[in-house]
Protein backbone atom coordinates (compact mmCIF):
# COMPACT_ATOMS: atom_id res chain seq x y z
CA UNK A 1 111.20 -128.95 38.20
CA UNK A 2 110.58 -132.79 38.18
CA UNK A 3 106.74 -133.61 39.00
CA UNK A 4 106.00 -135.63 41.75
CA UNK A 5 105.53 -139.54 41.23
CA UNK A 6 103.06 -140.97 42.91
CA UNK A 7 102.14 -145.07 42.93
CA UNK A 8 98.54 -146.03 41.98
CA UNK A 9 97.87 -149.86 43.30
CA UNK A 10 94.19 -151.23 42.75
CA UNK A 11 93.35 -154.73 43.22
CA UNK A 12 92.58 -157.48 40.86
CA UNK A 13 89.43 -158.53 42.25
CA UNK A 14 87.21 -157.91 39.47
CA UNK A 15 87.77 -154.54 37.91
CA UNK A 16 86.26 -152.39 39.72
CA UNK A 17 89.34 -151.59 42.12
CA UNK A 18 90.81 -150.06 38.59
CA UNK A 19 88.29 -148.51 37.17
CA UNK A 20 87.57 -146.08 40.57
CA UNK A 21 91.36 -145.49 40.35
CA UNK A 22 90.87 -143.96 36.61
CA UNK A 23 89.69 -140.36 38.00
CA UNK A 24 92.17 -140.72 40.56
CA UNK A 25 95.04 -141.25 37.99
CA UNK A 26 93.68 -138.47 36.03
CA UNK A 27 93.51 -136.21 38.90
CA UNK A 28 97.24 -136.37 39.90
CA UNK A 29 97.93 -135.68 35.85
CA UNK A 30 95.80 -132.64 36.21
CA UNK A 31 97.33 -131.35 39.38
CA UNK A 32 101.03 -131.91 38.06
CA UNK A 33 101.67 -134.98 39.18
CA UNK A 34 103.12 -137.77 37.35
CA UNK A 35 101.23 -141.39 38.27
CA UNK A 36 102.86 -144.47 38.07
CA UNK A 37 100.62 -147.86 37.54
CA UNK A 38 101.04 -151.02 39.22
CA UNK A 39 98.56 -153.98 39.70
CA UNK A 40 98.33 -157.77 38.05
CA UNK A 41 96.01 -159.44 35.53
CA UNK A 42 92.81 -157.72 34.11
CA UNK A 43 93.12 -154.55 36.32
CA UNK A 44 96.42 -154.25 34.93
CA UNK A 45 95.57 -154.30 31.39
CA UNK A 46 92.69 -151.58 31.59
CA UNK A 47 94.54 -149.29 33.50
CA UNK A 48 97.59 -149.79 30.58
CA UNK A 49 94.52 -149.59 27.80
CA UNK A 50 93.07 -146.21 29.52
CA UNK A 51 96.75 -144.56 30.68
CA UNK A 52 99.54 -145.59 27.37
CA UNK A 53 101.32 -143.32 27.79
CA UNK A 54 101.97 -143.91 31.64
CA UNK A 55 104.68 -146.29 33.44
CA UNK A 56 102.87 -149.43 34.58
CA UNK A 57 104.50 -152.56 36.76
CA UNK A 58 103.37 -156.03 37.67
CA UNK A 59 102.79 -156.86 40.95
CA UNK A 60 102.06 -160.71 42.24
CA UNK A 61 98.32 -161.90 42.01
CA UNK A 62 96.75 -162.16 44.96
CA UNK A 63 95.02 -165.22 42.74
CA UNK A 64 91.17 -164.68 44.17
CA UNK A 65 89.00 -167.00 42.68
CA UNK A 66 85.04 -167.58 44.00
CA UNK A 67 83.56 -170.99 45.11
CA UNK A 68 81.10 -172.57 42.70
CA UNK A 69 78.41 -172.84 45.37
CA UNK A 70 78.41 -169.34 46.96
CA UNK A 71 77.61 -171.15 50.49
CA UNK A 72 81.39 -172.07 50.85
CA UNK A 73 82.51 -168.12 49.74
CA UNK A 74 83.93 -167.68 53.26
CA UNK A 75 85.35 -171.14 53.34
CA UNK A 76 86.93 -170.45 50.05
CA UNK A 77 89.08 -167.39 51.45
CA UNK A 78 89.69 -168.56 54.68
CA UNK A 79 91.65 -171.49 52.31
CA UNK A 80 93.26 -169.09 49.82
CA UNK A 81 94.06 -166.84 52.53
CA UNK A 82 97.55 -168.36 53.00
CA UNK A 83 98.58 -167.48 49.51
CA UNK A 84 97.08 -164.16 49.77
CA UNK A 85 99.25 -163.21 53.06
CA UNK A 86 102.13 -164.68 50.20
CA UNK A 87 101.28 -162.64 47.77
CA UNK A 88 101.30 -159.28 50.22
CA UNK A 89 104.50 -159.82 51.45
CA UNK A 90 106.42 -160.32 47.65
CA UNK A 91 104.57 -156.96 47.00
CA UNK A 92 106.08 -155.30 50.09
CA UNK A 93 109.76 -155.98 48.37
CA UNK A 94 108.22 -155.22 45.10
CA UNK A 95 107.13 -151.45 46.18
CA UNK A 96 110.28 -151.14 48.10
CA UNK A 97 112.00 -151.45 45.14
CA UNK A 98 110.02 -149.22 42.72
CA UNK A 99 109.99 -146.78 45.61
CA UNK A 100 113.78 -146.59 45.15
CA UNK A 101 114.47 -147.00 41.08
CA UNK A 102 111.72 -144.49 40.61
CA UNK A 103 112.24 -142.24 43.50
CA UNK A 104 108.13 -142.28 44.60
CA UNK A 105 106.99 -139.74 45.82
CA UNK A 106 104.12 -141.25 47.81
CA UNK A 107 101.59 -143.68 47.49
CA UNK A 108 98.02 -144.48 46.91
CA UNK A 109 96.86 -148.21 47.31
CA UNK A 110 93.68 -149.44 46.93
CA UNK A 111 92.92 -152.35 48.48
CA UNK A 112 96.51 -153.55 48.31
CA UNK A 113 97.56 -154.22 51.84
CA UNK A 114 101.28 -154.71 50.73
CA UNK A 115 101.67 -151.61 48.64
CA UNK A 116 102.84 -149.39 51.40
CA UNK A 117 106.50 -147.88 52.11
CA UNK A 118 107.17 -146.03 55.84
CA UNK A 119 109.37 -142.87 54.44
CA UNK A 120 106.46 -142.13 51.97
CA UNK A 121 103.20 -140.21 52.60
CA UNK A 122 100.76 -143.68 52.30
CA UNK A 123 96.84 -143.52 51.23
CA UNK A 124 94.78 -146.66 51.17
CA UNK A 125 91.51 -146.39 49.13
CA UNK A 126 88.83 -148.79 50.75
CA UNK A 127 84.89 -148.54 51.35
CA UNK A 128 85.22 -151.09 53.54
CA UNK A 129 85.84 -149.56 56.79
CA UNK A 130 83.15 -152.99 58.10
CA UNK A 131 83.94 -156.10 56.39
CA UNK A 132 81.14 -158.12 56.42
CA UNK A 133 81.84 -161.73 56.76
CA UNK A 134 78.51 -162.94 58.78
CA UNK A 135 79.13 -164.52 62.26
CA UNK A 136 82.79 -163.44 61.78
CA UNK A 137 82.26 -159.18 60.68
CA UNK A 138 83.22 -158.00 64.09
CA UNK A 139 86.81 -159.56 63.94
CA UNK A 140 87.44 -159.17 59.77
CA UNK A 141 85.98 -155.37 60.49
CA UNK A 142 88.76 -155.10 63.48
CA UNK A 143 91.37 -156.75 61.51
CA UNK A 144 90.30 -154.43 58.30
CA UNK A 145 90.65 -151.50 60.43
CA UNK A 146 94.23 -152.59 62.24
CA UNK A 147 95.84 -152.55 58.33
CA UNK A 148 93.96 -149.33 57.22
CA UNK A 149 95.55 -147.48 60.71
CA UNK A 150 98.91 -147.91 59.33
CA UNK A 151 98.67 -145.62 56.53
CA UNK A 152 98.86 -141.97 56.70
CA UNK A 153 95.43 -141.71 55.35
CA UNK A 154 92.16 -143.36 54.35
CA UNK A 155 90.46 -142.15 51.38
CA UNK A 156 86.47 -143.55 51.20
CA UNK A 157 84.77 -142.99 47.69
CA UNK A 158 81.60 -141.95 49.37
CA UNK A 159 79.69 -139.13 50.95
CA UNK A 160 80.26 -138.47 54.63
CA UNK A 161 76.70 -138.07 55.56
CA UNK A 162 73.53 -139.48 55.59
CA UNK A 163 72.85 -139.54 51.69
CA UNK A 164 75.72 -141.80 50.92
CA UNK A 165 76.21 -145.01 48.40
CA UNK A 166 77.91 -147.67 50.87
CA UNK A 167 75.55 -147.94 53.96
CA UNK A 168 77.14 -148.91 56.75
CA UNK A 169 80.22 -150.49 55.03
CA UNK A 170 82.41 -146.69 54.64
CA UNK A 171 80.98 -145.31 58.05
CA UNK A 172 81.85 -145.81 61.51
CA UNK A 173 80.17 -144.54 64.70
CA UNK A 174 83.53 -143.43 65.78
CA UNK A 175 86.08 -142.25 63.02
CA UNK A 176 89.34 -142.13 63.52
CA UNK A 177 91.43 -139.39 62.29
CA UNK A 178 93.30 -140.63 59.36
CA UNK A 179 89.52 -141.17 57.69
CA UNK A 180 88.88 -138.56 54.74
CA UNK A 181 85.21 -138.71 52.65
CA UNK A 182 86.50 -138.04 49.17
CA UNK A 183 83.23 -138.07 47.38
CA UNK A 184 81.63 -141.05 45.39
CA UNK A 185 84.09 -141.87 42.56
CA UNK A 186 83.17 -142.47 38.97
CA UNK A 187 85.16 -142.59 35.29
CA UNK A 188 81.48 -141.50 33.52
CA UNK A 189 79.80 -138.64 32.75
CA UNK A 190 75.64 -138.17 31.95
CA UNK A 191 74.55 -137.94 28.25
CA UNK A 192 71.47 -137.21 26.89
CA UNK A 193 71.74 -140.44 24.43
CA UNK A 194 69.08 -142.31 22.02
CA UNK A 195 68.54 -145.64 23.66
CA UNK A 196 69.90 -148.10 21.38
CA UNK A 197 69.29 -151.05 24.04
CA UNK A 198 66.51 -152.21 26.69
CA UNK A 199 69.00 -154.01 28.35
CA UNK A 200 73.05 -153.47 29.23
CA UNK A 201 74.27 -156.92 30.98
CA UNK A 202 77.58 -155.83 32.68
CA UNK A 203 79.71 -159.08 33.96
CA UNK A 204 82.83 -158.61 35.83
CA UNK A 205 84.64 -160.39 39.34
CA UNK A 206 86.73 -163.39 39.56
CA UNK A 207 85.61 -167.13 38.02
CA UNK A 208 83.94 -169.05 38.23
CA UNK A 209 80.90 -167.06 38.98
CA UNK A 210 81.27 -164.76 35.95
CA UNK A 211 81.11 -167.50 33.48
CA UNK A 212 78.22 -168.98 35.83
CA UNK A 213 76.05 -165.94 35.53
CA UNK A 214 76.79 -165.20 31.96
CA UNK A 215 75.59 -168.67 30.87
CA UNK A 216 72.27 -168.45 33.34
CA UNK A 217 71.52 -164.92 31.28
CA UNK A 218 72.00 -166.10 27.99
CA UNK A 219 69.72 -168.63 28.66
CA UNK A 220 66.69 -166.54 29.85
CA UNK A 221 67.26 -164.27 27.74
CA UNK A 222 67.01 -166.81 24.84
CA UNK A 223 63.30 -166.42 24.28
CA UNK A 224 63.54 -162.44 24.57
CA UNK A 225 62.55 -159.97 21.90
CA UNK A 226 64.29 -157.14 23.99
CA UNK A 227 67.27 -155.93 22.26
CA UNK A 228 70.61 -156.40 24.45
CA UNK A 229 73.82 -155.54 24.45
CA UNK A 230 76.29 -157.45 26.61
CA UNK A 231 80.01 -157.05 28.04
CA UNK A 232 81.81 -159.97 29.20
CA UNK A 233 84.25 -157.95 30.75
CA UNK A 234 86.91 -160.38 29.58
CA UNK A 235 89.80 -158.77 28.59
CA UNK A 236 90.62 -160.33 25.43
CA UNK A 237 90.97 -159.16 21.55
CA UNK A 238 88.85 -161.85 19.98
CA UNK A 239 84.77 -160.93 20.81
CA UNK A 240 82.82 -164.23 21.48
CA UNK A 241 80.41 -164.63 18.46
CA UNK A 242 76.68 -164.07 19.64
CA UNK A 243 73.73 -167.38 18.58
CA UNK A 244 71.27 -164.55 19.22
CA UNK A 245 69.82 -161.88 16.58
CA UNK A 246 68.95 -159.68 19.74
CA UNK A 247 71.85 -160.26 22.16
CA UNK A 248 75.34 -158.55 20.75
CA UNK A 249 78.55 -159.59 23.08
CA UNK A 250 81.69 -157.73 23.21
CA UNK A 251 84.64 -158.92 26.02
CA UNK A 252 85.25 -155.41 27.44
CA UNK A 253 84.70 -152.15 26.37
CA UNK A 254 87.05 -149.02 27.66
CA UNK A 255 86.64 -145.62 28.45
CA UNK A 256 84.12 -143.16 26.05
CA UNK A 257 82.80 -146.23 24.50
CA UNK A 258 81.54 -147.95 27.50
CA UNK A 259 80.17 -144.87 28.58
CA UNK A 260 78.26 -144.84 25.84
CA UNK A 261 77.24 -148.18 26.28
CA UNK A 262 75.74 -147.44 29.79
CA UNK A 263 74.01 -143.93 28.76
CA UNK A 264 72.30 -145.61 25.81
CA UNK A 265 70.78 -148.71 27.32
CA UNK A 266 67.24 -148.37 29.29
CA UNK A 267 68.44 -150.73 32.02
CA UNK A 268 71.78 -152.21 33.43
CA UNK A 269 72.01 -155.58 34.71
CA UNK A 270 75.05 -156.73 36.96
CA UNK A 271 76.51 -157.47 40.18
CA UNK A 272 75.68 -154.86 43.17
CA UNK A 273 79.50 -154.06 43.25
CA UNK A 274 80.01 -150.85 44.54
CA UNK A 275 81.90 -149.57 42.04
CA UNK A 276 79.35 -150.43 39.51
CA UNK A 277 76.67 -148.70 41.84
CA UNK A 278 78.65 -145.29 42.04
CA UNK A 279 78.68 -145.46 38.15
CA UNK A 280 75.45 -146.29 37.33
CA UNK A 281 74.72 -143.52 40.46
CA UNK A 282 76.89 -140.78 38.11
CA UNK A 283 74.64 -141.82 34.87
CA UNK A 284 71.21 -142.03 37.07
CA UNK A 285 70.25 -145.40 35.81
CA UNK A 286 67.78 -147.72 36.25
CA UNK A 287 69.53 -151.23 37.39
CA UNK A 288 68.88 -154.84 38.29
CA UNK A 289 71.48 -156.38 40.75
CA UNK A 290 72.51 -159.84 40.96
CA UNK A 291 74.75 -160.15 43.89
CA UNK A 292 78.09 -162.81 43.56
CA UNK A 293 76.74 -165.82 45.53
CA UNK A 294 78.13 -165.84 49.00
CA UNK A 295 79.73 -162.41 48.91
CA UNK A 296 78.32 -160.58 51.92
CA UNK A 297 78.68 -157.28 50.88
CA UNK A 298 77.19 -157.50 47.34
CA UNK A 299 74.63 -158.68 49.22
CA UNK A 300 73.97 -156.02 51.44
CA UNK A 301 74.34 -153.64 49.07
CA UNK A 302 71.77 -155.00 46.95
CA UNK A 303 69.38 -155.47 49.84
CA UNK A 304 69.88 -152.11 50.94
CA UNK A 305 69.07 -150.09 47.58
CA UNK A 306 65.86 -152.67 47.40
CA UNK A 307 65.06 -152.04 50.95
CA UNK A 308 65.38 -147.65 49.81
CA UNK A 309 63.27 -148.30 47.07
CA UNK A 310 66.12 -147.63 44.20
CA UNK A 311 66.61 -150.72 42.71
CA UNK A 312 65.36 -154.55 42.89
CA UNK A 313 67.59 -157.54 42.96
CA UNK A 314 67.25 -161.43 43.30
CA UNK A 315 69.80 -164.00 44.19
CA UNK A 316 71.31 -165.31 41.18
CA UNK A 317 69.54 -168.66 41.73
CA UNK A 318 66.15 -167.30 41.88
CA UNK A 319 66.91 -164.57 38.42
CA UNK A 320 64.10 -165.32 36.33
CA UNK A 321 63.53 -162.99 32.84
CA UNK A 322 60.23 -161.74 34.77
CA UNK A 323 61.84 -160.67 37.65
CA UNK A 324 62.97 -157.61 35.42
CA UNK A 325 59.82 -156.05 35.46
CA UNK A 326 59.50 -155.43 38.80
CA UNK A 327 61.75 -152.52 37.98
CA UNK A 328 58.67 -150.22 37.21
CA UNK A 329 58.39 -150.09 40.89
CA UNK A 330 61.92 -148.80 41.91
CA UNK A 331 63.16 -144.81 41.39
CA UNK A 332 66.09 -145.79 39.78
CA UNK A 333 70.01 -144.46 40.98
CA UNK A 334 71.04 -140.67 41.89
CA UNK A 335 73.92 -138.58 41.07
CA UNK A 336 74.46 -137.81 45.06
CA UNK A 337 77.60 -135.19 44.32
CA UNK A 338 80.23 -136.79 43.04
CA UNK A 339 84.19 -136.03 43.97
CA UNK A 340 85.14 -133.31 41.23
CA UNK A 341 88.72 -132.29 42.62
CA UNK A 342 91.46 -133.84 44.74
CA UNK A 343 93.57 -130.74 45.13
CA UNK A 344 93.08 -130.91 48.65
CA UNK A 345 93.75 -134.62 49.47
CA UNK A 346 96.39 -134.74 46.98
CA UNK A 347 98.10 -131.56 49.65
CA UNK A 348 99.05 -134.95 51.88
CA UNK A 349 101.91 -135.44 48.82
């Protein structure tokens, strides 16, 4: 009996779109099914370093890059946004066609608003049910909302409840029906490691802010006795030598070995993400976030596990190496129950 084939479709907006997708995709392998990847640039290649063995497809960029000066963030998008609504409609005729060479079985997008075929069960994998956008939330929310209705189902990577990771991004007042909590997603698991470093500085998200923040650490940390270990995440073969005695740089590290990374380091520095937050969540880590400039929700995120008492954060402007110890006064991240099964979502297929 032929398994089931079912389309996995993160974004490329950093890597974090892939890297929740990883127990997703490893799931559907447990469960019988046979996943099929498909995204563009760097979430492309880790998904093809983690799955080999799997079929994997281009699809067009949606070509997100940040403004240099994070006050013109919003500006930036409302600019790129015509290319963006380009690049959604080539990947409309790009999934039609897979759906039919392949014979797909259903689909599971996340964040792609293109990847999405009406004779096929449809999931779209958001924590975004509220996009905030400042003076303009209420319509990107509605507008948010008005593509999520027309799948067949919304999977958020959260708790339902009270006790959740994404605040009042994943939760509505009023859900609608096609809503499922799926449980906080995360590739890692907790080890009782040695600490090899005091500090893990985890870069990721589209340029030029990565490059911007990597150079303003390297800097402050220039001075530092504290031994460090950080990843780029760059995905290229050739590791960027380090000036430093104390600071080691690797590009990108994949599967057991960055989990390693993580559960042997005292502290994590990176953006507030949320996919970064529900791993270091899994591995109960201490963290310091640096939100991308401009981006409303990294910001809120960050301000709202300050505000909770889990974890400090500073504008990127205003990171100084002191700022770090401010951490003594912050409880650090919880493992809140994390998703351990899909047998019961993946029943829509």
């Amino acid at each position: 009996m032929r398994k089931k084939r079912i389309l996995v479709a993160p974004l490329n907006w950093g890597l974090g779109h892939a890297s929740r997708c990883i127990p997703i995709i490893k799931g559907l392998e447990e469960e019988n099914f046979e996943p099929v990847l498909a995204s563009d640039g760097n979430a492309l290649s880790l998904l093809q370093k983690e799955f080999p063995h799997l079929k994997s497809f281009e699809l067009p960029s949606y070509k997100i890059e940040y403004a240099k000066n994070g006050s013109n963030f919003k500006l930036k998008m409302m600019w790129d946004s015509p290319k963006i609504l380009k690049a959604i409609k080539a990947e409309k005729k790009i999934t039609k066609k897979l759906v039919e060479e392949l014979n797909l079985d259903g689909i599971i997008s996340d964040n792609r608003f293109g990847v999405r075929y009406k004779h096929l069960k449809c999931v779209f994998i958001t924590h975004q049910l509220n996009v905030l956008s400042g003076t303009t939330t209420y319509f990107s929310s509605k507008i948010h909302q008005k593509y999520i209705k027309k799948y067949d189902e919304c999977w958020i990577p959260d708790a339902k409840g009270r006790k959740n990771l994404s605040g009042i991004l994943g939760h509505l007042n009023k859900i609608n029906e096609n809503i499922k909590y799926i449980g906080p997603l995360s590739r890692f698991e907790k080890k009782d490691l040695p600490k090899v470093y005091d500090y893990l500085i985890l870069l990721s998200g589209p340029e030029p802010q990565r490059t911007i923040l990597e150079e303003l650490l390297l800097k402050e940390f220039a001075e530092s006795k504290a031994k460090i270990l950080l990843i780029r995440g760059v995905i290229e073969e050739k590791d960027q030598p380090s000036k430093m005695a104390n600071i080691d740089i690797e590009n990108y590290r994949y599967g057991k070995d960055l989990e390693e990374a993580v559960n042997s380091s005292k502290m994590v520095i990176c953006r507030s993400g949320y996919t970064s937050i529900l791993d270091l969540a899994k591995l109960e880590k201490k963290a310091f976030f640096i939100p991308t400039p401009g981006q409303f929700e990294q910001e809120y995120l960050a301000e709202r596990l300050m505000n909770l008492g889990i974890a400090p954060s500073c504008s990127q402007s205003d990171f100084k190496l002191e700022k770090l110890q401010e951490s003594k006064n912050f409880k650090g991240l919880k493992d809140i129950g994390f998703a351990d099964s899909f047998r019961e979502f993946f029943a829509l297929f």
